[in-house]
C-alpha atoms as a PDB file:
ATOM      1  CA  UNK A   1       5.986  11.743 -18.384  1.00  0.00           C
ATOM      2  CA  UNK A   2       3.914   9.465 -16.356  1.00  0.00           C
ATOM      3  CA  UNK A   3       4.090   5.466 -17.032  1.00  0.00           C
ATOM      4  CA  UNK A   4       0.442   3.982 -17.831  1.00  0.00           C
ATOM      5  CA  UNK A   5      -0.045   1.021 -15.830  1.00  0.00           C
ATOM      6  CA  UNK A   6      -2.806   0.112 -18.137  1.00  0.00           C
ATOM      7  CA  UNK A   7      -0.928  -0.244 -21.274  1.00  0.00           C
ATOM      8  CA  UNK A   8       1.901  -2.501 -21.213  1.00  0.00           C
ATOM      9  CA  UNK A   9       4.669  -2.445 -23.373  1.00  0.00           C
ATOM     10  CA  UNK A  10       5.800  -5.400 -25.822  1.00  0.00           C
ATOM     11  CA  UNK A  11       8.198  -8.000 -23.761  1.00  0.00           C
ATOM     12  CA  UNK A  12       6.682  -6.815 -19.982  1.00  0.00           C
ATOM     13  CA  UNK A  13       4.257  -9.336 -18.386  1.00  0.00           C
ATOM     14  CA  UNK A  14       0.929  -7.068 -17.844  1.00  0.00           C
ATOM     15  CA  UNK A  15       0.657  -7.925 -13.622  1.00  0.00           C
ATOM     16  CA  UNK A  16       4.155  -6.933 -12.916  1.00  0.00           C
ATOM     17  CA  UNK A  17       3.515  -3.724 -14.855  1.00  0.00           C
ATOM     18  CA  UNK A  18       0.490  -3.022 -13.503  1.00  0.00           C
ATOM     19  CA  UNK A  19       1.975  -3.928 -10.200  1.00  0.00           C
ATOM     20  CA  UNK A  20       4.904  -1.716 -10.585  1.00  0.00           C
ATOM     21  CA  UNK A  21       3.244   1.386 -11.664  1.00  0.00           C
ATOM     22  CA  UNK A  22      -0.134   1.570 -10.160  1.00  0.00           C
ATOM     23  CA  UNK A  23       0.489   2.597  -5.990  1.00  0.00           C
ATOM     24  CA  UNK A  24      -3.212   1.642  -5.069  1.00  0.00           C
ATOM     25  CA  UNK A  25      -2.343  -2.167  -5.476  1.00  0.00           C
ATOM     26  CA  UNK A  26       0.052  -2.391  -2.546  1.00  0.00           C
ATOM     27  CA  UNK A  27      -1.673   0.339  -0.699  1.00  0.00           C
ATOM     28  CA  UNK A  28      -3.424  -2.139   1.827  1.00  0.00           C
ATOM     29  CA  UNK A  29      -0.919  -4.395   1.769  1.00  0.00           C
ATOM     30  CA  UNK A  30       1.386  -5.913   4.865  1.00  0.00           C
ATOM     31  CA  UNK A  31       4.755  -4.873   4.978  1.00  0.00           C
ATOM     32  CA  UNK A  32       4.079  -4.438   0.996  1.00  0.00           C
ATOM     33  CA  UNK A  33       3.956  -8.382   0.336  1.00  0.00           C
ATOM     34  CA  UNK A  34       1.478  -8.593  -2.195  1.00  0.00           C
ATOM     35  CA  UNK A  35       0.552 -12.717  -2.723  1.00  0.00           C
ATOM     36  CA  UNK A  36       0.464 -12.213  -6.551  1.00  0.00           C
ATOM     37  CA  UNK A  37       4.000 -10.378  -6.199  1.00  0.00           C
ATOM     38  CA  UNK A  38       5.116 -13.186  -4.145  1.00  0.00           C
ATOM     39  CA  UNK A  39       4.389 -15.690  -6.293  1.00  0.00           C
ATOM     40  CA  UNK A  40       5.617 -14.016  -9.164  1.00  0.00           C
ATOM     41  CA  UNK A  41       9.031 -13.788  -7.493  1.00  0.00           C
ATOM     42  CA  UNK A  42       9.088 -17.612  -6.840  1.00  0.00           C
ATOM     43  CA  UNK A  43       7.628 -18.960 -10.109  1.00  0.00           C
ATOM     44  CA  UNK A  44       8.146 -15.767 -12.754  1.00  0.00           C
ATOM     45  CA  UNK A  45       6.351 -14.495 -15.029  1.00  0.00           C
ATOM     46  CA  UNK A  46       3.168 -17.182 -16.473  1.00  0.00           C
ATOM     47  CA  UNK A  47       2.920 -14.759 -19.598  1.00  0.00           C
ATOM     48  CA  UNK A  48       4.583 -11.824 -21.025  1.00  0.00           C
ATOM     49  CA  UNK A  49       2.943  -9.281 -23.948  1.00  0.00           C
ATOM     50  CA  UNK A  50       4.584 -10.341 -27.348  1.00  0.00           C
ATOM     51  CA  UNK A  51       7.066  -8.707 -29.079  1.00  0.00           C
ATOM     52  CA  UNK A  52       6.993  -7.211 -32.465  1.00  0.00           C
ATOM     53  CA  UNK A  53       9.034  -9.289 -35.006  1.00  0.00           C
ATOM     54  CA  UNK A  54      12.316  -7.722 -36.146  1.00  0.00           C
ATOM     55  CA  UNK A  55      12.995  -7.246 -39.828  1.00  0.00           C
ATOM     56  CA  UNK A  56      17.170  -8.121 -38.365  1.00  0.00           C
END
């Protein structure tokens, strides 16, 4: 089954998953170092998709 790049889970920040499982982003990139990647690395992730409460 193929990931969705479009939909990101609960917990994932949406660029990195986008980033991750869409090819086409890093197609035209140098030596694959994609700036928003890059940055990412250094500084982490700026926002993440919530999670859903727990009942526990």
């Amino acid at each position: 089954m193929a990931k969705d790049a479009t939909n990101t889970p609960p917990g994932e920040c949406p660029q990195c998953w986008q980033h991750a499982h869409n090819r086409a982003i890093h197609r035209n990139q140098p030596r694959g170092d994609c700036p928003q990647c890059v940055d990412h690395m250094l500084n982490g992730c700026p926002n993440k998709v919530p999670k859903k409460k727990s009942f526990w």
